[in-house]
N, C-alpha and C. Protein backbone atom coordinates (compact mmCIF):
# COMPACT_ATOMS: atom_id res chain seq x y z
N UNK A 1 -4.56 67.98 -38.23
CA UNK A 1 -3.63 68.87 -38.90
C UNK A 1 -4.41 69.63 -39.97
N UNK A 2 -4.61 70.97 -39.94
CA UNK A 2 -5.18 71.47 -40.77
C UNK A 2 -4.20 71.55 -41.81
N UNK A 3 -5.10 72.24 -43.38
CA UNK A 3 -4.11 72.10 -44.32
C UNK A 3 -3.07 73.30 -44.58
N UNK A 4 -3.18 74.31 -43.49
CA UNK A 4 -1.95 75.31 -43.26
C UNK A 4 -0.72 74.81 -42.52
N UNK A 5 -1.34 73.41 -41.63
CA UNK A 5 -0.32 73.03 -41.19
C UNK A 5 0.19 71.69 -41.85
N UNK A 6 -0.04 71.31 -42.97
CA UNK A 6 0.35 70.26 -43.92
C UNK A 6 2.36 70.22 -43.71
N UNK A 7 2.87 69.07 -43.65
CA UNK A 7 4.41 68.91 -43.32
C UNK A 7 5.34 69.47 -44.91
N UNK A 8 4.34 68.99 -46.21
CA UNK A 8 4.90 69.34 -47.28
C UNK A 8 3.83 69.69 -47.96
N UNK A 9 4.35 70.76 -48.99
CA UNK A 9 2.97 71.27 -49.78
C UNK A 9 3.03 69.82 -50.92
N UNK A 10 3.95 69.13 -51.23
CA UNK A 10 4.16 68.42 -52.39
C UNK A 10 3.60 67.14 -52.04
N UNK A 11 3.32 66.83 -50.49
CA UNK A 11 2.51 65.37 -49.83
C UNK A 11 0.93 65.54 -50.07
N UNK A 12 0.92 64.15 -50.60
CA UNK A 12 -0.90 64.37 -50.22
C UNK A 12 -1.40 64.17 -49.03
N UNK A 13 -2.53 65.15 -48.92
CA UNK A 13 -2.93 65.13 -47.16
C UNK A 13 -3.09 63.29 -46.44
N UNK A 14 -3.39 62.29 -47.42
CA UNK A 14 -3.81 61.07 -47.11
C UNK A 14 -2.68 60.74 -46.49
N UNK A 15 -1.46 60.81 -47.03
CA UNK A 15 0.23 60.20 -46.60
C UNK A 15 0.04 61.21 -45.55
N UNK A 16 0.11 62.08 -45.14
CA UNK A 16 0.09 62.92 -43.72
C UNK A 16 -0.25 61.95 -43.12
N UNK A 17 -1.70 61.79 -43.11
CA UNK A 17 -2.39 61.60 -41.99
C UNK A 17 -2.06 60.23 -41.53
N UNK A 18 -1.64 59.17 -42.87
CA UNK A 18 -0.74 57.88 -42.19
C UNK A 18 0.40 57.90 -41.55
N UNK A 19 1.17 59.07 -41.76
CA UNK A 19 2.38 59.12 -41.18
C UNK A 19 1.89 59.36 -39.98
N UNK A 20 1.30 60.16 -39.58
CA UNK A 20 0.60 60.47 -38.29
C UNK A 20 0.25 59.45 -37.26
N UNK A 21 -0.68 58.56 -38.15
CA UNK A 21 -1.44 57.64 -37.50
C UNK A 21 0.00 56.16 -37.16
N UNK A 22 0.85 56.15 -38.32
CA UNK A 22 1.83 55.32 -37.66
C UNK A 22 3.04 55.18 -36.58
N UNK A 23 3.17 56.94 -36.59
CA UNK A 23 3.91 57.19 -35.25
C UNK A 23 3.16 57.43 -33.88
N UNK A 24 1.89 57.91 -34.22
CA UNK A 24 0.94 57.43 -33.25
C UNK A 24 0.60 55.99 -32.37
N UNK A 25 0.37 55.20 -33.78
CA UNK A 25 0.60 53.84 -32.67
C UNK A 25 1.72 53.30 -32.55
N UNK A 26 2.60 53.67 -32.98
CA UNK A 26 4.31 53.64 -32.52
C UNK A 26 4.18 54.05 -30.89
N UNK A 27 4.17 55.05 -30.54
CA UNK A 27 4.48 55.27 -29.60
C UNK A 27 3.43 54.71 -28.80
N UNK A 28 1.99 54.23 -28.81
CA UNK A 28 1.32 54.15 -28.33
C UNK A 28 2.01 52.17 -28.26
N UNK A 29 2.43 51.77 -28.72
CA UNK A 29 2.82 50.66 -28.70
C UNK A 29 4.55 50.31 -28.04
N UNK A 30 5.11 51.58 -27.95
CA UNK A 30 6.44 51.51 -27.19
C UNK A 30 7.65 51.08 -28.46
N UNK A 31 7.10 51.59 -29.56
CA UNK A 31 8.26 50.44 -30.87
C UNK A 31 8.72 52.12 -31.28
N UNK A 32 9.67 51.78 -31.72
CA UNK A 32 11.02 52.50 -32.68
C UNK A 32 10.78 52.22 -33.72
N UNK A 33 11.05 52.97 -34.52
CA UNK A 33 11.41 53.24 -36.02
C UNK A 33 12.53 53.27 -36.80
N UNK A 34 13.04 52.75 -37.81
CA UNK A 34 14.21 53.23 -38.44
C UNK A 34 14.04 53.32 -39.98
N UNK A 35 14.86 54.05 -40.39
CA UNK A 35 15.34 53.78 -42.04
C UNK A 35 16.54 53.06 -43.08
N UNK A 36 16.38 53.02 -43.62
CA UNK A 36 17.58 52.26 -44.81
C UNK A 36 17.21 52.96 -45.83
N UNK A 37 17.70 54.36 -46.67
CA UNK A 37 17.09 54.54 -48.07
C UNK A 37 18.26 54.56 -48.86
N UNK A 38 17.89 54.60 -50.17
CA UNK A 38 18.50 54.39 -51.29
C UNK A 38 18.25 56.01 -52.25
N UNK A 39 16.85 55.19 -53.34
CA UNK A 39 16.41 55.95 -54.27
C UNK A 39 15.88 56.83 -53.60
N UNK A 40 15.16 57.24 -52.64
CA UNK A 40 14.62 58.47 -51.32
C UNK A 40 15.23 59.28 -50.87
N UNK A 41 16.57 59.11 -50.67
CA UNK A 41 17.36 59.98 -50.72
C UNK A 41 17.14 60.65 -49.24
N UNK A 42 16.72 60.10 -47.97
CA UNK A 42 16.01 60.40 -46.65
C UNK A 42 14.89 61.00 -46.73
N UNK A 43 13.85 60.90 -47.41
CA UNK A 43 12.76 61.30 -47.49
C UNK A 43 12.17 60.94 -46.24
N UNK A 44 12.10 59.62 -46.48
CA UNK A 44 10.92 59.14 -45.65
C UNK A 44 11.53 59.38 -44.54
N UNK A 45 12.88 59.31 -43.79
CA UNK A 45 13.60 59.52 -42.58
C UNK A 45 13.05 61.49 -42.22
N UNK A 46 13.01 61.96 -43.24
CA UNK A 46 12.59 63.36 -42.60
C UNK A 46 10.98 63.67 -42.78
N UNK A 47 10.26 62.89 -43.34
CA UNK A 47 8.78 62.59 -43.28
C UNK A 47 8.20 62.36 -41.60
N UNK A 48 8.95 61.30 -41.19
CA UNK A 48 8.89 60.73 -39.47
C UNK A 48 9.30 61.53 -38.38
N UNK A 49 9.91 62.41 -38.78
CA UNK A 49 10.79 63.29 -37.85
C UNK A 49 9.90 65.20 -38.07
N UNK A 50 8.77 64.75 -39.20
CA UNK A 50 8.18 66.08 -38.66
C UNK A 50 6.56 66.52 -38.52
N UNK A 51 6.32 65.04 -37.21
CA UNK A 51 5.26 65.38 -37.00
C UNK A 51 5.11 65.70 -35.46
N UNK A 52 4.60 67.07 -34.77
CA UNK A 52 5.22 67.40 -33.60
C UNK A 52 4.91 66.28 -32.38
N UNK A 53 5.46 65.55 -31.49
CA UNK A 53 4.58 65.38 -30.09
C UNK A 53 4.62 63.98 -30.33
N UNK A 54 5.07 63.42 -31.44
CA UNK A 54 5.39 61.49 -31.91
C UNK A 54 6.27 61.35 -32.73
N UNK A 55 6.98 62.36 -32.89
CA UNK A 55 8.24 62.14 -34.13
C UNK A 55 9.27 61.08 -33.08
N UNK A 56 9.18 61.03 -32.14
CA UNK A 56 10.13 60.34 -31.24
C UNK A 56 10.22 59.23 -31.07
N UNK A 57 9.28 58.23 -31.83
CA UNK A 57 9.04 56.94 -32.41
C UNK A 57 9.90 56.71 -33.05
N UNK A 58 10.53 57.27 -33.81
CA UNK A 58 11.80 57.36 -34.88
C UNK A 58 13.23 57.30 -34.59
N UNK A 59 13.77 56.42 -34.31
CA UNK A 59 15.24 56.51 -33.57
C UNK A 59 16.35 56.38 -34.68
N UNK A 60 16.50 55.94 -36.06
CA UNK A 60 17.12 56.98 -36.81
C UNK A 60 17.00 56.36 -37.92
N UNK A 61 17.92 57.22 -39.01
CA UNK A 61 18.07 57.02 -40.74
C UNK A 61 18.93 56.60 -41.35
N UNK A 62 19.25 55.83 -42.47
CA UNK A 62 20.51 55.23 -43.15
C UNK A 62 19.98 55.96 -44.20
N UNK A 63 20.80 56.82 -44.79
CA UNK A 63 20.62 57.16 -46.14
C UNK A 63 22.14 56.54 -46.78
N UNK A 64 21.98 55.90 -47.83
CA UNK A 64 22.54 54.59 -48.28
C UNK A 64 22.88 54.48 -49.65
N UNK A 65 23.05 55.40 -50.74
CA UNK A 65 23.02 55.82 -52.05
C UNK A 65 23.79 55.21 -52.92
N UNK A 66 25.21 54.97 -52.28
CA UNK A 66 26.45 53.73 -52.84
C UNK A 66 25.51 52.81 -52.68
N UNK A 67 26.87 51.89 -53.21
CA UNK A 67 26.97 50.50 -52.97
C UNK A 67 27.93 50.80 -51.86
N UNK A 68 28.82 50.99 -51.35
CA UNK A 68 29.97 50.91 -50.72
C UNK A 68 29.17 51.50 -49.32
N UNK A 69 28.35 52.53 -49.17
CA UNK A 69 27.53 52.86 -48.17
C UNK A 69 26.97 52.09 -47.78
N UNK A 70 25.82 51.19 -48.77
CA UNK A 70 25.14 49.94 -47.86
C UNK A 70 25.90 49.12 -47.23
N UNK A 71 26.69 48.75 -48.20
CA UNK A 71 27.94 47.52 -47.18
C UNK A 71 28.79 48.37 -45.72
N UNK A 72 28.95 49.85 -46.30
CA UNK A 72 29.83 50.15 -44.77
C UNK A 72 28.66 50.46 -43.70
N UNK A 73 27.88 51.24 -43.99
CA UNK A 73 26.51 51.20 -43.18
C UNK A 73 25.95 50.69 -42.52
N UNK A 74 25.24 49.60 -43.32
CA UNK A 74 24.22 48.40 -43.10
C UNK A 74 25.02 46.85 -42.88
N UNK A 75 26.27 47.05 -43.59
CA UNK A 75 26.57 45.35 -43.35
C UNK A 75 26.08 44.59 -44.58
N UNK A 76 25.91 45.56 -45.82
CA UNK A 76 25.26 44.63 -46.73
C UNK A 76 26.20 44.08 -47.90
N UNK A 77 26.64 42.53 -47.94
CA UNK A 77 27.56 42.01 -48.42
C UNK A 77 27.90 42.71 -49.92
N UNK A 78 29.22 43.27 -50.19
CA UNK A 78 29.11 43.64 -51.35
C UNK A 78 29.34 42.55 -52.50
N UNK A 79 29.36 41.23 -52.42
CA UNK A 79 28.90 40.51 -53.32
C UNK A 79 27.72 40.11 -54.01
N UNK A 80 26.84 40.44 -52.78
CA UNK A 80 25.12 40.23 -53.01
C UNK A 80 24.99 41.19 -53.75
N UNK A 81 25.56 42.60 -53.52
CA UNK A 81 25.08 44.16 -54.58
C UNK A 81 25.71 43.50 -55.77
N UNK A 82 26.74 42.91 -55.89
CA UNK A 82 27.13 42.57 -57.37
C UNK A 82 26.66 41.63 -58.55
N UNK A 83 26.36 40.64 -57.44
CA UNK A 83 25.68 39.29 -57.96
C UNK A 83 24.09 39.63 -58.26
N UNK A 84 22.57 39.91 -57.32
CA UNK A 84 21.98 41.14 -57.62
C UNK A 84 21.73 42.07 -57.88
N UNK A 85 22.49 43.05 -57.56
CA UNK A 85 22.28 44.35 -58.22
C UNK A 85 21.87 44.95 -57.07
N UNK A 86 22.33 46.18 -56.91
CA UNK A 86 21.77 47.27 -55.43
C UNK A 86 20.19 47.34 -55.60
N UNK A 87 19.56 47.34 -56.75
CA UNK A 87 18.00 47.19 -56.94
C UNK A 87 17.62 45.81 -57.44
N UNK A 88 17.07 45.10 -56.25
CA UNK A 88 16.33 44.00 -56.00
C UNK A 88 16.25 43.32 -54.63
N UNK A 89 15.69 42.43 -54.70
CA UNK A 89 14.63 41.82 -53.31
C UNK A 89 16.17 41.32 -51.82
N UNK A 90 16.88 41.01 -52.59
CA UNK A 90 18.21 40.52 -51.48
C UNK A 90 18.57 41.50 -51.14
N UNK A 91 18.70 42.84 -51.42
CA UNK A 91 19.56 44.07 -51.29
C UNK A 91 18.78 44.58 -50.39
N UNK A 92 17.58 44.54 -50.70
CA UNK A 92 16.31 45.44 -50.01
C UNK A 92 16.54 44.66 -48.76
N UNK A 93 15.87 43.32 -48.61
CA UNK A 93 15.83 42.80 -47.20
C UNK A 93 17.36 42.91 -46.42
N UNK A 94 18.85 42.90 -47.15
CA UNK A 94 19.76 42.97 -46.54
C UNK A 94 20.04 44.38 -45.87
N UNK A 95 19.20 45.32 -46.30
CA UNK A 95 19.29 46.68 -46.29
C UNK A 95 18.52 46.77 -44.57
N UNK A 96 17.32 46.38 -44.92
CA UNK A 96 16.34 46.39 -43.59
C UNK A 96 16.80 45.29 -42.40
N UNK A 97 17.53 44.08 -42.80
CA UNK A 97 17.80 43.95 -41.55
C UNK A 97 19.32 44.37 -40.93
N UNK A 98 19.85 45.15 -41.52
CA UNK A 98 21.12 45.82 -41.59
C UNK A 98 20.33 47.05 -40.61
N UNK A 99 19.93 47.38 -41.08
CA UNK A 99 19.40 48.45 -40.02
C UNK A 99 18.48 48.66 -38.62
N UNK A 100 18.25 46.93 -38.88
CA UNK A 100 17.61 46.23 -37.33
C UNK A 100 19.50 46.16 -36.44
N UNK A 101 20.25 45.38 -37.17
CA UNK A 101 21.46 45.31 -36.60
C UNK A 101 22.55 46.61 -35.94
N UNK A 102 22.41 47.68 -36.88
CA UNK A 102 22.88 48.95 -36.14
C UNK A 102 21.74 50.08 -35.64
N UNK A 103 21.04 49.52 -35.28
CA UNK A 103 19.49 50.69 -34.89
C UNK A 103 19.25 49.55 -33.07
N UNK A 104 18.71 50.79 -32.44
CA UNK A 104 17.89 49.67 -31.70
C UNK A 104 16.37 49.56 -31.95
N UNK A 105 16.22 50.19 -33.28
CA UNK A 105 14.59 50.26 -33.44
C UNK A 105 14.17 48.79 -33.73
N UNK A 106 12.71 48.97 -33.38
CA UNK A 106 11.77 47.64 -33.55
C UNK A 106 11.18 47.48 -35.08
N UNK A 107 11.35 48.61 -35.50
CA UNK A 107 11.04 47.90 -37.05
C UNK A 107 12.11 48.56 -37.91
N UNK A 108 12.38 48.21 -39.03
CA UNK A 108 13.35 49.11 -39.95
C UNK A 108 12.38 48.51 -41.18
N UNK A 109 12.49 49.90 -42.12
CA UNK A 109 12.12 49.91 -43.58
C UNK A 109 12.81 49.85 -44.47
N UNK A 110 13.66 49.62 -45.17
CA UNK A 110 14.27 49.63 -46.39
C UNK A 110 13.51 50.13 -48.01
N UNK A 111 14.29 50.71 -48.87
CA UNK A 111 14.13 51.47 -50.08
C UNK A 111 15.03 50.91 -50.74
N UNK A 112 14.51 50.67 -51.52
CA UNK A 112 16.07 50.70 -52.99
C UNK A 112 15.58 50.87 -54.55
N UNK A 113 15.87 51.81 -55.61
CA UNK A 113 15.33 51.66 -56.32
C UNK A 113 15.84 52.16 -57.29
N UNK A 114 14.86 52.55 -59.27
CA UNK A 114 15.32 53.27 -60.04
C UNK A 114 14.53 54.44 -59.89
N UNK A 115 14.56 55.49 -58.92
CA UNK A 115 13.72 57.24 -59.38
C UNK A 115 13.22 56.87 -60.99
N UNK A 116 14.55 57.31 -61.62
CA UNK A 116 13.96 58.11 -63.11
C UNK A 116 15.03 57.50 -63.85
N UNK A 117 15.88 56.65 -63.77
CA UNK A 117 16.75 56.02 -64.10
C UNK A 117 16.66 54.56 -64.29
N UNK A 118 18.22 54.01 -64.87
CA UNK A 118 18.63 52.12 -64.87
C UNK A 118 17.69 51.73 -65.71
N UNK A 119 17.76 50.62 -65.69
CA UNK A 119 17.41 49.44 -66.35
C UNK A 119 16.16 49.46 -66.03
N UNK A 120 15.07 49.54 -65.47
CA UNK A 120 13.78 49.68 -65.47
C UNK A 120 12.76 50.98 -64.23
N UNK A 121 13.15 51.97 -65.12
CA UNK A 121 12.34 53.44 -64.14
C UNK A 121 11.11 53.35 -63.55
N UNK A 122 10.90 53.41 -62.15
CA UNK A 122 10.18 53.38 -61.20
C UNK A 122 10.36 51.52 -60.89
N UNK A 123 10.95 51.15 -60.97
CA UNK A 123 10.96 49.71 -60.12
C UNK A 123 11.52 50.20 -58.95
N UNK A 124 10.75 49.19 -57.66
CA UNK A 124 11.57 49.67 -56.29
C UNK A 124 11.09 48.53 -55.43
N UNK A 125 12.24 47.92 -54.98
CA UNK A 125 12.37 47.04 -54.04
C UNK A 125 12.32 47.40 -52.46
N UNK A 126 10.78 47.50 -51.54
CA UNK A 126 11.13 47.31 -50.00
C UNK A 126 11.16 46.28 -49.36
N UNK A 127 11.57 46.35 -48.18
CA UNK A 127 11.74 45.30 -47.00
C UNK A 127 11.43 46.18 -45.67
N UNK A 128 10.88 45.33 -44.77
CA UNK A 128 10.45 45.48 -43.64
C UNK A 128 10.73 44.72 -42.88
N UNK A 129 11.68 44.88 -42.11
CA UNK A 129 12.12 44.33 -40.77
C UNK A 129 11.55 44.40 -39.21
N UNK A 130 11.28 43.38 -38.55
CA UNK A 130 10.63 43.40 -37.13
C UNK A 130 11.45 42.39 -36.37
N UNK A 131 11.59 43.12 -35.49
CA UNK A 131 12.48 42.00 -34.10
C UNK A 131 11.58 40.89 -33.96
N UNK A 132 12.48 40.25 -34.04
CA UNK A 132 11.74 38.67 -34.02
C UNK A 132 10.35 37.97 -34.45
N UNK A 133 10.82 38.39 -35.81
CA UNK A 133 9.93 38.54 -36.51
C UNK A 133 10.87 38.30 -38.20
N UNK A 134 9.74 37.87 -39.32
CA UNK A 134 10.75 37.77 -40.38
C UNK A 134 10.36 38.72 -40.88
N UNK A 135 11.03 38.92 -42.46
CA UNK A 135 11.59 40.19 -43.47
C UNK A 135 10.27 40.20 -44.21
N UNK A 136 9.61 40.86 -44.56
CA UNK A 136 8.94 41.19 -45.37
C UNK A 136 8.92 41.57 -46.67
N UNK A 137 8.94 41.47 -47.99
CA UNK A 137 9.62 42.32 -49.32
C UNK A 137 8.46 42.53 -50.13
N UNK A 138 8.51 43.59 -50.86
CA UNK A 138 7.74 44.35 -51.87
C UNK A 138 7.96 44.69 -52.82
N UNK A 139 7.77 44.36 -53.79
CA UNK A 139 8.59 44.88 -55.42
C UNK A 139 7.10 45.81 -56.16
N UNK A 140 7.50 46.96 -56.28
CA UNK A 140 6.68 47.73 -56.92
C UNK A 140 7.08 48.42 -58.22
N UNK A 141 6.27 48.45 -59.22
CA UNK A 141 6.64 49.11 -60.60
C UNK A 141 5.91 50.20 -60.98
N UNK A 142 6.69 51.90 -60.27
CA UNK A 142 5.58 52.40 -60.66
C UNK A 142 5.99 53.37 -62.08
N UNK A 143 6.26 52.86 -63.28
CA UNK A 143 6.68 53.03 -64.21
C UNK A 143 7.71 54.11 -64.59
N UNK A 144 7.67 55.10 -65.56
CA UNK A 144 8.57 56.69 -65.93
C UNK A 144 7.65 57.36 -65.76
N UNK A 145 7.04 58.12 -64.40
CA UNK A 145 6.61 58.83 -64.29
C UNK A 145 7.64 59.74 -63.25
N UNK A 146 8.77 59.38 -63.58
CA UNK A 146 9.85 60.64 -63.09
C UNK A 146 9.73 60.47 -61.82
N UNK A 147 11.08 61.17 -61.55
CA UNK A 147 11.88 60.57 -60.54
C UNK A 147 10.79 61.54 -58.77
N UNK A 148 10.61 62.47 -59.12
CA UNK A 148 9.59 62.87 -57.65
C UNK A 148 8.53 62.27 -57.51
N UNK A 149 7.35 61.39 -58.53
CA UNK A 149 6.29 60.61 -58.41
C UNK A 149 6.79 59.46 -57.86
N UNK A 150 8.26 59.09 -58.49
CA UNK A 150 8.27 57.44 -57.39
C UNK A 150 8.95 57.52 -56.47
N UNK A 151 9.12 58.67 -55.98
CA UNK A 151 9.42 59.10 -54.48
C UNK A 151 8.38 59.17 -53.51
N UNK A 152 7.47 59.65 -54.01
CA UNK A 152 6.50 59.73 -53.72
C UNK A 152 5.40 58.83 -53.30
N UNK A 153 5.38 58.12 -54.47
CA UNK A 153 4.66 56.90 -54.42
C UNK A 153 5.90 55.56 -53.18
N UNK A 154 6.84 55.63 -53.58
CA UNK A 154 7.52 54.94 -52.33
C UNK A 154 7.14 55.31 -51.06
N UNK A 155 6.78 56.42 -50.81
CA UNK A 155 6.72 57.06 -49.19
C UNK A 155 5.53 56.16 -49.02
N UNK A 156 4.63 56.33 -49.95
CA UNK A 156 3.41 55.96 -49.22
C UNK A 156 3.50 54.11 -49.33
N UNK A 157 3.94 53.27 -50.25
CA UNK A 157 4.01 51.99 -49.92
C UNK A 157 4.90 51.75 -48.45
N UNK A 158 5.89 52.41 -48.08
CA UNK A 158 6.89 52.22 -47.00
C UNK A 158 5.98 52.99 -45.95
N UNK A 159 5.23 53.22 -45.64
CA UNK A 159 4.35 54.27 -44.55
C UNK A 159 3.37 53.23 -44.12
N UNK A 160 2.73 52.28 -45.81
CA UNK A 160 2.25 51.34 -45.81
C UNK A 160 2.61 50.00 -44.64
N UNK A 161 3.48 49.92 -45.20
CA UNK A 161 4.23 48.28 -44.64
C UNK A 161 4.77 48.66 -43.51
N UNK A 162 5.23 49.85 -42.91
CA UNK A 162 5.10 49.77 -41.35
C UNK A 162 4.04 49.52 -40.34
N UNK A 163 3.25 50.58 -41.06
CA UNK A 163 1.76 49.90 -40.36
C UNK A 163 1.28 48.81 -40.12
N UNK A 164 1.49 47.89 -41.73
CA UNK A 164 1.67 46.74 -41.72
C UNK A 164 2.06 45.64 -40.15
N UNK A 165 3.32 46.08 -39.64
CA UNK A 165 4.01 45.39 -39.20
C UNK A 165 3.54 45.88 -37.31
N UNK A 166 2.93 47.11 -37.19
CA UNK A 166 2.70 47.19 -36.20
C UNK A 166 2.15 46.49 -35.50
């Protein structure tokens, strides 16, 4: 991909080229993709969906922003959002395998977090889900550096941990 053909001027070419390389061996491996986001707001769901000739690895997105969305969505108990909090490690993994349960994809990612906001800015809870296979979770702190840097920086830990799981 040259850099005229970069997907976003605002991505660094490095996250390209993983997104690339993970729907690449997606398909080269026969696995699906899905999402669960929160604080992303479908980022990463329209990150996967625009790289030409393997976006088709990707079989779909939960964008998930309530509380009342994750639970009608995903199936994610709304006592757990209350008793935890929509940002932390139970929410996240309930998020990702919520989206193994209504997806037929082979892996699902989950997001949940504070952007630029709450009780502690840039904390963000993922999970990574694999068919038969267990949950994976990630708690990252990437401080107040505003709400598009830990968007940002989420894409690339969640771009991360799929690969991961391939």
């Amino acid at each position: 991909m040259s850099e005229a053909e970069t997907l976003s001027p605002a991505l660094p070419t490095v996250l390209e080229k993983k997104v690339r390389m993970l729907l690449e061996k997606a398909c080269e491996a026969d696995l699906t993709l899905a999402t669960a986001e929160s604080c992303t707001g479908g980022l990463l769901a329209s990150l996967l969906t625009d790289v030409p000739g393997v976006a088709h690895a990707f079989e779909r997105g939960f964008v998930t922003y309530t509380d009342e969305a994750k639970a009608e969505m995903l199936g994610v108990p709304l006592d757990v959002i209350k008793d935890k909090g929509a940002v932390s490690k139970e929410v996240a993994i309930a998020m990702a395998e919520g989206a193994m349960r209504h997806s037929s994809a082979d892996i699902a990612l989950s997001i949940t977090g504070y952007a630029d906001a709450g009780d502690e800015p840039g904390l963000v809870h993922f999970a990574c889900a694999r068919r038969n296979a267990p949950t994976h979770h990630r708690e990252e702190h990437f401080g107040a550096g505003g709400r598009g840097a830990t968007r940002i920086e989420s894409l690339r830990v969640a771009v991360e941990m799929m690969l991961e799981r391939l």
